[in-house]
C-alpha atoms as a PDB file:
ATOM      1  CA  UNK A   1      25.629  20.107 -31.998  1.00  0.00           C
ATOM      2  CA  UNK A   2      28.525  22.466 -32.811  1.00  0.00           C
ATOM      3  CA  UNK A   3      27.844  24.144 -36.105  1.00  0.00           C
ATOM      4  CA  UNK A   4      30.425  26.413 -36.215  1.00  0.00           C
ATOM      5  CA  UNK A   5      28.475  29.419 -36.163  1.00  0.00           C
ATOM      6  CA  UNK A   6      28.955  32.242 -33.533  1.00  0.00           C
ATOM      7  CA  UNK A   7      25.110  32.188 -32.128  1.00  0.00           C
ATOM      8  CA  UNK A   8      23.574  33.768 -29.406  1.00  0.00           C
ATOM      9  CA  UNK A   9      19.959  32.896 -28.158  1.00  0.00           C
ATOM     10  CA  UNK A  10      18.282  35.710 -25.679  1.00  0.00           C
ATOM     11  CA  UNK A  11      15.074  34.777 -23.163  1.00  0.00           C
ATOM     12  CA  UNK A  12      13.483  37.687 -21.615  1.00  0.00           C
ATOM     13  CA  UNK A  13      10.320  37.400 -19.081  1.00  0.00           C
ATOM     14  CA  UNK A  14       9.125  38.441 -15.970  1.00  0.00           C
ATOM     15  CA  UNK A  15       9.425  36.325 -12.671  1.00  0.00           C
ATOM     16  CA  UNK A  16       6.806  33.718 -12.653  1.00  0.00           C
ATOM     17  CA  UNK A  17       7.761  30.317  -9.968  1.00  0.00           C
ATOM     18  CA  UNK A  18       7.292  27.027 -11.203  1.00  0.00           C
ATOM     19  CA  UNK A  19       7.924  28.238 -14.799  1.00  0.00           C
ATOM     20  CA  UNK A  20      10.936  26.970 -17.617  1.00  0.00           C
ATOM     21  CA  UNK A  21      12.335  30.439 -18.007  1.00  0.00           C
ATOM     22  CA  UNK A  22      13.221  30.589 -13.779  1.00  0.00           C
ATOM     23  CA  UNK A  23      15.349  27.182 -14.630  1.00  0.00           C
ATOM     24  CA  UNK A  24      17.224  29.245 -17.457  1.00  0.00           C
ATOM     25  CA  UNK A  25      17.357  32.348 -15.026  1.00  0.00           C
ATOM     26  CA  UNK A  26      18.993  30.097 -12.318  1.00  0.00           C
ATOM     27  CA  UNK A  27      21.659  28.959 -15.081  1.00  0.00           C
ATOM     28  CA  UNK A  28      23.179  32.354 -15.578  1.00  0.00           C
ATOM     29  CA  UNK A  29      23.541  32.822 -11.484  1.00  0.00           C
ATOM     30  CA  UNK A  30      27.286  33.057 -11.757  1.00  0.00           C
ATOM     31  CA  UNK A  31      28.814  30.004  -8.768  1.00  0.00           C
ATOM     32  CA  UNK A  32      32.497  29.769  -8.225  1.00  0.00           C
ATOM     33  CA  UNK A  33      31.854  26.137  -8.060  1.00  0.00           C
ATOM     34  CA  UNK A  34      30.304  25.593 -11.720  1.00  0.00           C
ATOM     35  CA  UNK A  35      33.150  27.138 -12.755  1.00  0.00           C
ATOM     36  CA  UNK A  36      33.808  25.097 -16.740  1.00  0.00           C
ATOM     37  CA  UNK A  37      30.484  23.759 -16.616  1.00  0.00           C
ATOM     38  CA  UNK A  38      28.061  24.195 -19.145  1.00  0.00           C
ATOM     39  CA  UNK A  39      26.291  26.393 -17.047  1.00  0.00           C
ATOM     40  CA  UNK A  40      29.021  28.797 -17.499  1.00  0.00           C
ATOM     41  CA  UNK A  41      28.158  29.668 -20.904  1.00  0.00           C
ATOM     42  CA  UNK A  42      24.838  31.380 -19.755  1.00  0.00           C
ATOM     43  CA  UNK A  43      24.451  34.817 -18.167  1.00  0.00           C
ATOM     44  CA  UNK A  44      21.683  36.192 -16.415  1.00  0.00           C
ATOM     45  CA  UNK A  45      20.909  39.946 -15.882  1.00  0.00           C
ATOM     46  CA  UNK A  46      18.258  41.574 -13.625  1.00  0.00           C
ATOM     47  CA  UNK A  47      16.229  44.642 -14.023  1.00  0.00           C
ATOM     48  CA  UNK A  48      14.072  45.939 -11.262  1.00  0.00           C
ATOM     49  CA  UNK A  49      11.432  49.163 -11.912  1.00  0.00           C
ATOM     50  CA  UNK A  50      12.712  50.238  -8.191  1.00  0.00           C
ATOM     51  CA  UNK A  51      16.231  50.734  -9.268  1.00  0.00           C
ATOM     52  CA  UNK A  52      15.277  53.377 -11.263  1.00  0.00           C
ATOM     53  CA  UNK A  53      17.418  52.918 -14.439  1.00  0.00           C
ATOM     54  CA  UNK A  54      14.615  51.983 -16.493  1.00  0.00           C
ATOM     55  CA  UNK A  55      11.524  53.683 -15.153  1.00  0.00           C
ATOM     56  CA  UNK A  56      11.585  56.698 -13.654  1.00  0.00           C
ATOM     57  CA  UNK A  57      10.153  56.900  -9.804  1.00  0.00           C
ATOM     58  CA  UNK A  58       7.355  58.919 -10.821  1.00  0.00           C
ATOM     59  CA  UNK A  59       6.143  55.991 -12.806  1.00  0.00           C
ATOM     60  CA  UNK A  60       6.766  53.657 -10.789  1.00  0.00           C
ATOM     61  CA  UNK A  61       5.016  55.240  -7.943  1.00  0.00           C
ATOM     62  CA  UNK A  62       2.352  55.898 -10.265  1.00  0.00           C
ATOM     63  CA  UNK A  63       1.732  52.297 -10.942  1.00  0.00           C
ATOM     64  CA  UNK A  64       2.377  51.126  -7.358  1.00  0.00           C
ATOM     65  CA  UNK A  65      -0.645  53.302  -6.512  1.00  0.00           C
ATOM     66  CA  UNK A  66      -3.491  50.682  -8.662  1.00  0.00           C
ATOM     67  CA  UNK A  67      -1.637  47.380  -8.884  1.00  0.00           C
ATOM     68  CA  UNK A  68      -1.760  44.775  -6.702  1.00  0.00           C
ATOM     69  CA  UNK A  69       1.928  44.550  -4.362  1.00  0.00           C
ATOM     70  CA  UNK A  70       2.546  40.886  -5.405  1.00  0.00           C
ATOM     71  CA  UNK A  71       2.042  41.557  -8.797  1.00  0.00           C
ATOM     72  CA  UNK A  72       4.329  44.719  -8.956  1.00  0.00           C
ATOM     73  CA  UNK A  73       6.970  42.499  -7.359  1.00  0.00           C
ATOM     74  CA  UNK A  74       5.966  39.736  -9.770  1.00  0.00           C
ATOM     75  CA  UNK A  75       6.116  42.104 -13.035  1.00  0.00           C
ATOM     76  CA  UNK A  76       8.476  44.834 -12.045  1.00  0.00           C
ATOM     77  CA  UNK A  77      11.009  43.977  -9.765  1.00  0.00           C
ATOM     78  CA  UNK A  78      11.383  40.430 -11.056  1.00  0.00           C
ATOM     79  CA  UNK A  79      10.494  38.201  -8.031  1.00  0.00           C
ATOM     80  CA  UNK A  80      10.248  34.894  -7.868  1.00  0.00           C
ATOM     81  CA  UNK A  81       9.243  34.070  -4.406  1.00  0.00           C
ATOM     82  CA  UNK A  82       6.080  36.319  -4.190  1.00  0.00           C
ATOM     83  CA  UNK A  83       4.561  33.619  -6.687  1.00  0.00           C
ATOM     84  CA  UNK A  84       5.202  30.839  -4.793  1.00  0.00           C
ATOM     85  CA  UNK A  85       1.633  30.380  -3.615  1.00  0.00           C
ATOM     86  CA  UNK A  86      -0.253  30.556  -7.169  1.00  0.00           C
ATOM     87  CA  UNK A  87      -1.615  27.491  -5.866  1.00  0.00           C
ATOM     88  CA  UNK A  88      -4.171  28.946  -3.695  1.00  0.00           C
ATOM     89  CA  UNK A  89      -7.399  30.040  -5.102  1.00  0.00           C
ATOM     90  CA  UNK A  90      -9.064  32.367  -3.284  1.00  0.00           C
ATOM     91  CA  UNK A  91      -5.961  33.590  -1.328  1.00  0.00           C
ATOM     92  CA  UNK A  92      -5.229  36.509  -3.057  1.00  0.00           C
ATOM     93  CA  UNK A  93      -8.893  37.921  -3.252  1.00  0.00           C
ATOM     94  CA  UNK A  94      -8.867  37.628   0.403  1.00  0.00           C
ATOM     95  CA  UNK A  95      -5.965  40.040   1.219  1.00  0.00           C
ATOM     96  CA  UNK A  96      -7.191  42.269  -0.933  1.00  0.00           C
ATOM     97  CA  UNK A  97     -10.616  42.565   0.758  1.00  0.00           C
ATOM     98  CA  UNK A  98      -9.119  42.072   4.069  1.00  0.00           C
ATOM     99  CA  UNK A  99     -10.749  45.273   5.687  1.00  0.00           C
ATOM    100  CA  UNK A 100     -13.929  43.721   5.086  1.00  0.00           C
ATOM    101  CA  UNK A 101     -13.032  40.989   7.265  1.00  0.00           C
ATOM    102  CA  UNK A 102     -14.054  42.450  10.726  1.00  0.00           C
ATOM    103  CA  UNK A 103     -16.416  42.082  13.809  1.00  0.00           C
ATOM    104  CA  UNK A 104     -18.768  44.803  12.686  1.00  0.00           C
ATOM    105  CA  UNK A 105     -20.602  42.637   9.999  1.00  0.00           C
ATOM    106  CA  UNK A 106     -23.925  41.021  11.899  1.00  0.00           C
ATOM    107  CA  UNK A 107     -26.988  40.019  11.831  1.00  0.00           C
ATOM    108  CA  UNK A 108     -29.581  42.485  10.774  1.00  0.00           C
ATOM    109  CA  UNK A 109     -32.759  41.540  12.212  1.00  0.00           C
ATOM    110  CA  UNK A 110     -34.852  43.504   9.034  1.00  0.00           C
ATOM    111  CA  UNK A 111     -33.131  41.252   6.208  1.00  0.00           C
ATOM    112  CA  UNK A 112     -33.542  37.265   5.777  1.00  0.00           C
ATOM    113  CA  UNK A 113     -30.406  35.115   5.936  1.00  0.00           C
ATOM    114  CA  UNK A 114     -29.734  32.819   2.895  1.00  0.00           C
ATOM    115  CA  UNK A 115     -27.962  29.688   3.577  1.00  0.00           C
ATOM    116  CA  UNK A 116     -25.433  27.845   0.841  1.00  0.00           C
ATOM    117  CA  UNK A 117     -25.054  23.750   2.033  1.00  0.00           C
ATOM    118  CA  UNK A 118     -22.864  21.529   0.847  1.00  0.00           C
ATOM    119  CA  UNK A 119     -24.069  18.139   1.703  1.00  0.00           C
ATOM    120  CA  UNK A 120     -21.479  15.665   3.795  1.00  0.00           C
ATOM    121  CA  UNK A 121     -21.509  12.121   2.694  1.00  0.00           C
ATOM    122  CA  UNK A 122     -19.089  10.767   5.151  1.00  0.00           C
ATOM    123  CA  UNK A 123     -17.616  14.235   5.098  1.00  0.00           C
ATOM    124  CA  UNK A 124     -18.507  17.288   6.157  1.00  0.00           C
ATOM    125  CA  UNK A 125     -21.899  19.248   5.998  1.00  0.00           C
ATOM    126  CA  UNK A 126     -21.055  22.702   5.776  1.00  0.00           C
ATOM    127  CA  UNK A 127     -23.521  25.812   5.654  1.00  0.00           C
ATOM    128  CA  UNK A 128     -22.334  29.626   5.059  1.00  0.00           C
ATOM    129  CA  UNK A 129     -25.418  32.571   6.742  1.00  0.00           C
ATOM    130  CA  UNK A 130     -25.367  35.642   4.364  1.00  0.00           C
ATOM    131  CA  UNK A 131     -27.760  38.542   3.828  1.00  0.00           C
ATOM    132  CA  UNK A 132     -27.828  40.769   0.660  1.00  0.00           C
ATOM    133  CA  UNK A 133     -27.445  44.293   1.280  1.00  0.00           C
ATOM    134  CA  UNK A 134     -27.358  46.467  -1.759  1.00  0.00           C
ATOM    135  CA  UNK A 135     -24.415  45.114  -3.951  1.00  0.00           C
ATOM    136  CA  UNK A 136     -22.691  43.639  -0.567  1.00  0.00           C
ATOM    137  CA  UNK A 137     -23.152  40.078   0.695  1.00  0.00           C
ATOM    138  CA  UNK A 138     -22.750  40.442   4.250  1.00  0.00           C
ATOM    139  CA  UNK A 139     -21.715  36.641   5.588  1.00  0.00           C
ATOM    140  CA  UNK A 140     -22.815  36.747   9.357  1.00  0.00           C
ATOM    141  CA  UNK A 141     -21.961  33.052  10.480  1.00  0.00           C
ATOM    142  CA  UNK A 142     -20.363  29.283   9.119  1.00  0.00           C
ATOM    143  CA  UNK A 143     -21.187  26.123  10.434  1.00  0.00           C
ATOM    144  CA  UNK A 144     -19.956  22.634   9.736  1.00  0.00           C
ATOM    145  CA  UNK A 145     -20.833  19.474  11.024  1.00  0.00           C
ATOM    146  CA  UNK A 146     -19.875  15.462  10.350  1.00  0.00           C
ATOM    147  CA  UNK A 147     -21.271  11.958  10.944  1.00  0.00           C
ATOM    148  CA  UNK A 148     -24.719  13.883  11.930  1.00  0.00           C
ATOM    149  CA  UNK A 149     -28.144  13.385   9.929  1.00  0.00           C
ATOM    150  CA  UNK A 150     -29.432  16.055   8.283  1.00  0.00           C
ATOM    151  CA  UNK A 151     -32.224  16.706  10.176  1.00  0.00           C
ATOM    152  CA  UNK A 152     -29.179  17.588  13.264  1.00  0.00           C
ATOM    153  CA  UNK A 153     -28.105  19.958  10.947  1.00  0.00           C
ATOM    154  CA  UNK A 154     -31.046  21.797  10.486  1.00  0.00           C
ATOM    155  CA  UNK A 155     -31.753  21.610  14.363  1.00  0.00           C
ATOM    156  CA  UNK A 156     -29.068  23.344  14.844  1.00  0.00           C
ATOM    157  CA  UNK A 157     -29.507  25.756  12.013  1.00  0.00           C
ATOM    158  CA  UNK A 158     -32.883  27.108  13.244  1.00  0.00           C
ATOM    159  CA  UNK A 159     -31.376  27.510  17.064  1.00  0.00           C
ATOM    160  CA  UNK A 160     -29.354  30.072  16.082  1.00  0.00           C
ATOM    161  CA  UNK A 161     -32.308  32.470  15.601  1.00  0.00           C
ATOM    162  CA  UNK A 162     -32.209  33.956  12.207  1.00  0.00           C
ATOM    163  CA  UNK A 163     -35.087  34.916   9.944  1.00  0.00           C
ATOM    164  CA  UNK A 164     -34.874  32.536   7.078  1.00  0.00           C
ATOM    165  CA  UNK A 165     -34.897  33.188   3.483  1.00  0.00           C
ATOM    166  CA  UNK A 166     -34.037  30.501   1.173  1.00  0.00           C
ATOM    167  CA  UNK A 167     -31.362  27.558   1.499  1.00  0.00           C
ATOM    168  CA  UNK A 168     -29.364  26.639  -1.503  1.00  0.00           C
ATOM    169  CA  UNK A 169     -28.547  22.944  -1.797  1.00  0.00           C
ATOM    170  CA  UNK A 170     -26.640  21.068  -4.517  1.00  0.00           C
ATOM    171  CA  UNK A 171     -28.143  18.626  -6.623  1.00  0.00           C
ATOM    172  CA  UNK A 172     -27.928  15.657  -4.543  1.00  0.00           C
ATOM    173  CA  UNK A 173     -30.411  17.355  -2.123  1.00  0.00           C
ATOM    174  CA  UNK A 174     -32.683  15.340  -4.164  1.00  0.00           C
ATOM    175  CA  UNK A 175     -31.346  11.941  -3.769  1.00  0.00           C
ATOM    176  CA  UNK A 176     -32.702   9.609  -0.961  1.00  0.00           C
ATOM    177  CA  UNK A 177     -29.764   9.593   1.799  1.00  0.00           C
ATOM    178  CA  UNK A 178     -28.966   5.976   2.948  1.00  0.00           C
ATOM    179  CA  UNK A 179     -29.616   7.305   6.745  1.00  0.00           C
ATOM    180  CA  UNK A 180     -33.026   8.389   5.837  1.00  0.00           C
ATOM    181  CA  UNK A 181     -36.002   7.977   4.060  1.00  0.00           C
ATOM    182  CA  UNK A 182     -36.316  11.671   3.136  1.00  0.00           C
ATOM    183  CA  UNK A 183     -34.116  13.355   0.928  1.00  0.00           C
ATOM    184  CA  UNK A 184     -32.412  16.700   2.246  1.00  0.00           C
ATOM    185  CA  UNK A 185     -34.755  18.795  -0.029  1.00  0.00           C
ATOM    186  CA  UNK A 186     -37.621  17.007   2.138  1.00  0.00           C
ATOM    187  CA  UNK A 187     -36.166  16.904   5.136  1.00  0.00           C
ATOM    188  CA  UNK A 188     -35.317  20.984   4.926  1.00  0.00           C
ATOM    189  CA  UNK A 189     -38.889  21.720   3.713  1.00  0.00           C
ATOM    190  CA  UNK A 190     -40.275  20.051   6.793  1.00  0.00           C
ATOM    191  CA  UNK A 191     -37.523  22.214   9.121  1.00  0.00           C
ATOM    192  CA  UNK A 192     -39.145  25.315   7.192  1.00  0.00           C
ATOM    193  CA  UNK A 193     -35.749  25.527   5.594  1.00  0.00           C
ATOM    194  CA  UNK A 194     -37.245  26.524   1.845  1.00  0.00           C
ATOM    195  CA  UNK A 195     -34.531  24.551  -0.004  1.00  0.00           C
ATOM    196  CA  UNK A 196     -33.955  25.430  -3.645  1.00  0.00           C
ATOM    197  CA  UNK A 197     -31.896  22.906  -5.492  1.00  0.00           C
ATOM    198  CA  UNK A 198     -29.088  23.825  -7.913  1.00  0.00           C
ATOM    199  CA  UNK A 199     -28.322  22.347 -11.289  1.00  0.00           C
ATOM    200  CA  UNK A 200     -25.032  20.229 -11.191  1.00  0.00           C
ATOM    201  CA  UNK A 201     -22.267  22.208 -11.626  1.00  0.00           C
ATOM    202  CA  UNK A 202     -21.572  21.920 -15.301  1.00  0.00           C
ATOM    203  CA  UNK A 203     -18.011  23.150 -15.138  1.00  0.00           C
ATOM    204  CA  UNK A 204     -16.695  23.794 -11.786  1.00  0.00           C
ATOM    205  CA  UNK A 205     -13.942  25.669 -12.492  1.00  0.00           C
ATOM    206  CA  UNK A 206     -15.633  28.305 -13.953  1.00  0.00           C
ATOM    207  CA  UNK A 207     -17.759  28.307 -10.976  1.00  0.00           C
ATOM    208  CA  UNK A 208     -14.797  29.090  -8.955  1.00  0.00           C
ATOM    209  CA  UNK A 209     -13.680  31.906 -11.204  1.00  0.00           C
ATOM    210  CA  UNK A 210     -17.169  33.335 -10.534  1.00  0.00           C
ATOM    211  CA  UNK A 211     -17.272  32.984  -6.547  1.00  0.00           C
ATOM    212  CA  UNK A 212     -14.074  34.266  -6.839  1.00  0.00           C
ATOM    213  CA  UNK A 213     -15.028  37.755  -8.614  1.00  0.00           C
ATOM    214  CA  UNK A 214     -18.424  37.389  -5.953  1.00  0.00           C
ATOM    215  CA  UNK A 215     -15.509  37.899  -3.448  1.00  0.00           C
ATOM    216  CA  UNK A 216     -15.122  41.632  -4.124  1.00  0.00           C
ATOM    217  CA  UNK A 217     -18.529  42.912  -2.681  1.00  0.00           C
ATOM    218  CA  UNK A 218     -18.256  40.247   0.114  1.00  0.00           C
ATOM    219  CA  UNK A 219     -17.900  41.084   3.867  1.00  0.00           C
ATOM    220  CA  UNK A 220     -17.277  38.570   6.637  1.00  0.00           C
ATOM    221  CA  UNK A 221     -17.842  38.469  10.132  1.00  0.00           C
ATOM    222  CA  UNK A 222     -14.397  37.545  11.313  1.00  0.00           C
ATOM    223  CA  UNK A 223     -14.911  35.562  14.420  1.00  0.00           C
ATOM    224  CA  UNK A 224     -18.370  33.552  13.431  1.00  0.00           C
ATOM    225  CA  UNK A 225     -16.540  32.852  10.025  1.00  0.00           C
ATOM    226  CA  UNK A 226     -13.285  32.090  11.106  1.00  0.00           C
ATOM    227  CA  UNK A 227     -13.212  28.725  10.376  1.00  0.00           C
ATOM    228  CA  UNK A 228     -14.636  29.163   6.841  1.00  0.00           C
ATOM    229  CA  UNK A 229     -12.366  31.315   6.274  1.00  0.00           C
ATOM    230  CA  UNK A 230      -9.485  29.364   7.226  1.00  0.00           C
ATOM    231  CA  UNK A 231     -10.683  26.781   4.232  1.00  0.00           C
ATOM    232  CA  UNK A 232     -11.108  29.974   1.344  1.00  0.00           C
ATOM    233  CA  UNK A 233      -6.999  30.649   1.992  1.00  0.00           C
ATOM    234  CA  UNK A 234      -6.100  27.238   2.158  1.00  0.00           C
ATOM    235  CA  UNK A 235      -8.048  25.879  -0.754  1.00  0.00           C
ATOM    236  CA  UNK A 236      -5.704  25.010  -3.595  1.00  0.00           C
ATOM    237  CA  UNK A 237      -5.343  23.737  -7.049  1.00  0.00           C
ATOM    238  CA  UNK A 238      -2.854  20.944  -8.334  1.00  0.00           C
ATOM    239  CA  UNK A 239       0.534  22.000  -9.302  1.00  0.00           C
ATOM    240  CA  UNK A 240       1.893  20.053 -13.061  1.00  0.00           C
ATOM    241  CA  UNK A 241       4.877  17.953 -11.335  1.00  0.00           C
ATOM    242  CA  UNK A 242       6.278  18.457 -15.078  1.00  0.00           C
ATOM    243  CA  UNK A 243       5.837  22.248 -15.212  1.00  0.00           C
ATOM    244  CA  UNK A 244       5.236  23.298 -11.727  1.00  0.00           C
ATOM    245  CA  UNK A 245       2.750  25.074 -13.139  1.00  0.00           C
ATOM    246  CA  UNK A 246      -0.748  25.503 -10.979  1.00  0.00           C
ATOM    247  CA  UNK A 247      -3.294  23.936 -13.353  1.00  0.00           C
ATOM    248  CA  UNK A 248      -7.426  24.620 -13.249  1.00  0.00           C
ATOM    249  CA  UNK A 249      -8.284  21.460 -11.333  1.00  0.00           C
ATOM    250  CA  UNK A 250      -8.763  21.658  -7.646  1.00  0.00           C
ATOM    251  CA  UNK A 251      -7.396  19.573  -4.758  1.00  0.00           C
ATOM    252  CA  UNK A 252     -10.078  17.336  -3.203  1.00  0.00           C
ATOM    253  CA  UNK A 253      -9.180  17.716   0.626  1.00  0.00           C
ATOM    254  CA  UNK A 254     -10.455  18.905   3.806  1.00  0.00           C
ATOM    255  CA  UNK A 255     -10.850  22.740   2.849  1.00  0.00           C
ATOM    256  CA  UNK A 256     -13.298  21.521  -0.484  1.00  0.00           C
ATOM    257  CA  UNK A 257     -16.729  21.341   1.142  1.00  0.00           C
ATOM    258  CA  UNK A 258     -16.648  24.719   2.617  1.00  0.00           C
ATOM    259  CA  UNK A 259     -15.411  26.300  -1.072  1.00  0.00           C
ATOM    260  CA  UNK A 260     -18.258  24.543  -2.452  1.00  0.00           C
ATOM    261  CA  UNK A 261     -20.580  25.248  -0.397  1.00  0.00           C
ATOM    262  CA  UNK A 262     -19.274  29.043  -1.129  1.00  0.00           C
ATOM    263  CA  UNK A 263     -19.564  28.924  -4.918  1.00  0.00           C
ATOM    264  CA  UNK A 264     -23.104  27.500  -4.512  1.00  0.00           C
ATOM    265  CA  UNK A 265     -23.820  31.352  -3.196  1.00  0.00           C
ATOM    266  CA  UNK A 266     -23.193  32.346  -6.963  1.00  0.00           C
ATOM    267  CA  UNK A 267     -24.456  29.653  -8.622  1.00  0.00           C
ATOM    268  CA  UNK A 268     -27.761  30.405  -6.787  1.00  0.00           C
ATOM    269  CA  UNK A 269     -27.418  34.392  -7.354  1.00  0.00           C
ATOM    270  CA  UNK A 270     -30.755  34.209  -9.455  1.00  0.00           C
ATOM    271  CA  UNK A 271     -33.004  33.517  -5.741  1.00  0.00           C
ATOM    272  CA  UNK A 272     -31.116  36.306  -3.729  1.00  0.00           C
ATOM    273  CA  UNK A 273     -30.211  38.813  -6.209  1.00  0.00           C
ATOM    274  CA  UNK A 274     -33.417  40.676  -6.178  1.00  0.00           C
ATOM    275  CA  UNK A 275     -33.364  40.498  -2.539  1.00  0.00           C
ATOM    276  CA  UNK A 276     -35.247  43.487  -1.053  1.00  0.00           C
ATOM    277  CA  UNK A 277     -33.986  46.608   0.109  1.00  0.00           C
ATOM    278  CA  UNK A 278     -36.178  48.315   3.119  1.00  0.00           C
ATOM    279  CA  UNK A 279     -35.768  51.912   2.270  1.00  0.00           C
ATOM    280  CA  UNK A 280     -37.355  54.825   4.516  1.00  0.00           C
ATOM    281  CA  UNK A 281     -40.074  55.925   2.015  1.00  0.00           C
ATOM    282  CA  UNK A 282     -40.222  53.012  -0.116  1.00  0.00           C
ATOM    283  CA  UNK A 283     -40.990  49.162   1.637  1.00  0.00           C
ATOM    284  CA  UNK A 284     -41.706  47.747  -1.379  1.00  0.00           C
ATOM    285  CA  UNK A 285     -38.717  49.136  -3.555  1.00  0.00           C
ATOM    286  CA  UNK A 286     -36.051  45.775  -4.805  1.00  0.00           C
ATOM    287  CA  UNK A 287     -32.237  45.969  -5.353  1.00  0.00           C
ATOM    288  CA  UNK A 288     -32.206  44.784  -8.959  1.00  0.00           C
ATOM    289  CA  UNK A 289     -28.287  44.593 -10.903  1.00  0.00           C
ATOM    290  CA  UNK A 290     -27.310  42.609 -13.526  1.00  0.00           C
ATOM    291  CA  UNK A 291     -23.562  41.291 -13.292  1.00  0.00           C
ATOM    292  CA  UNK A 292     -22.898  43.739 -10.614  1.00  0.00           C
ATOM    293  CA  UNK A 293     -19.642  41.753  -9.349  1.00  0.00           C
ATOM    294  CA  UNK A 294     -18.156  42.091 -12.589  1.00  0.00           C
END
């Protein structure tokens, strides 16, 4: 409505996709061929730390040196496209530890091997291998298999050789299977397996959050976990058709069972945490630290 009074309305922010304030931004990109439109009457400026008008370059290099490069890109230098995958979960965790991602991380013989399941029900059973060393989960090996009974599963588990400690399973290791008259708990126990069933998740996104701080003492063996790997970068949350904003809530799809079968690892931190540490002069001595991904 035209008032008759000489207004001016200003929106500042940093580049964030998906967001109302890019759709303004876009309006003030000057096109020949909008010439007389309405979107004529806006203007958009940019201002990016690396021209240095703003910030000198001893700043900026200061800051480049502790943040993260898609977020200085993000923040400073006001670009969009470098947030086009806020979708994905654990994406950006993964680059960051990508150096820990590497052929060098085994199996060490002196340590047991923990196991985190996620049960398939017409999907996937899927089964991370880690051992606790120090603050550092070392994740050795991934399996996943379909359409096979549990007991398969286990089979298979105990051919590859490790010494096992215990196995994590999610609460419906309890419930009687309809291809069995075991459950998984009893099934595992029989396999010498020592399951240990988990609580139900009482709000999994904030069991996601937590895996995904877990993910900064984690190492991976690159080749065994490959494929478990592939599903922790592709894993992704829905995106508001409204906003295009990535909201908490998870996509169900084929890259789920191995995340939760991951977060299951911290959910279950209270029966490897303590895990023991074989020192030199000291057997007996335990690595004990409270919140010590945080």
């Amino acid at each position: 409505e035209n008032t008759g009074i000489n207004s001016r309305v200003v929106f500042i922010g940093t580049a964030k996709d998906g967001t109302d304030f890019k759709k303004f931004y876009q309006r003030g990109i000057y096109k020949p061929e909008e010439e007389n439109s309405e979107n004529e009457r806006w203007k958009s400026f940019t201002f990016k730390a690396d021209d240095g008008e703003l910030i000198s370059k001893e700043e900026v290099n200061r800051i480049k040196m502790w943040m993260d490069k898609d977020i200085f890109e993000q923040e400073y230098n006001c670009n969009f496209e470098v947030c086009a995958g806020s979708e994905y979960i654990y994406y950006r965790e993964l680059v960051k530890i990508e150096k820990n991602i590497n052929s060098d991380i085994t199996y060490d013989p002196a340590k047991p091997v923990y196991t985190s399941w996620d049960l398939g029900h017409g999907d996937f059973t899927v089964i991370w291998f880690y051992q606790v060393h120090g603050s550092e989960l070392h994740f050795i090996d991934y399996y996943e298999g379909k359409h096979e009974h549990i007991s398969t599963h286990a089979a298979n588990i105990l051919d590859k050789g490790y010494t096992h400690g215990k196995s994590l399973i999610p609460h419906d290791g309890i419930a009687h299977r309809v291809d069995t008259i075991t459950t998984t708990e009893e099934t595992l126990f029989e396999f010498g397996l020592r399951p240990v069933i988990l609580k139900r998740t009482p709000n999994k996104w904030a069991s996601i959050i937590e895996s995904r701080l877990m993910l900064r003492r984690c190492y991976f063996n690159k080749e065994k976990c490959e494929v478990g790997l592939h599903h922790l970068k592709n894993f992704k949350r829905r995106v508001n058709k409204n906003t295009g904003i990535a909201e908490d809530n998870p996509i169900h799809d084929e890259h789920m069972d191995a995340c939760d079968a991951f977060r299951y690892v911290s959910e279950g931190r209270a029966h490897w945490e303590h895990a023991q540490v074989i020192h030199d002069n000291d057997p007996n001595t335990y690595y004990n630290s409270d919140n010590y991904w945080y």
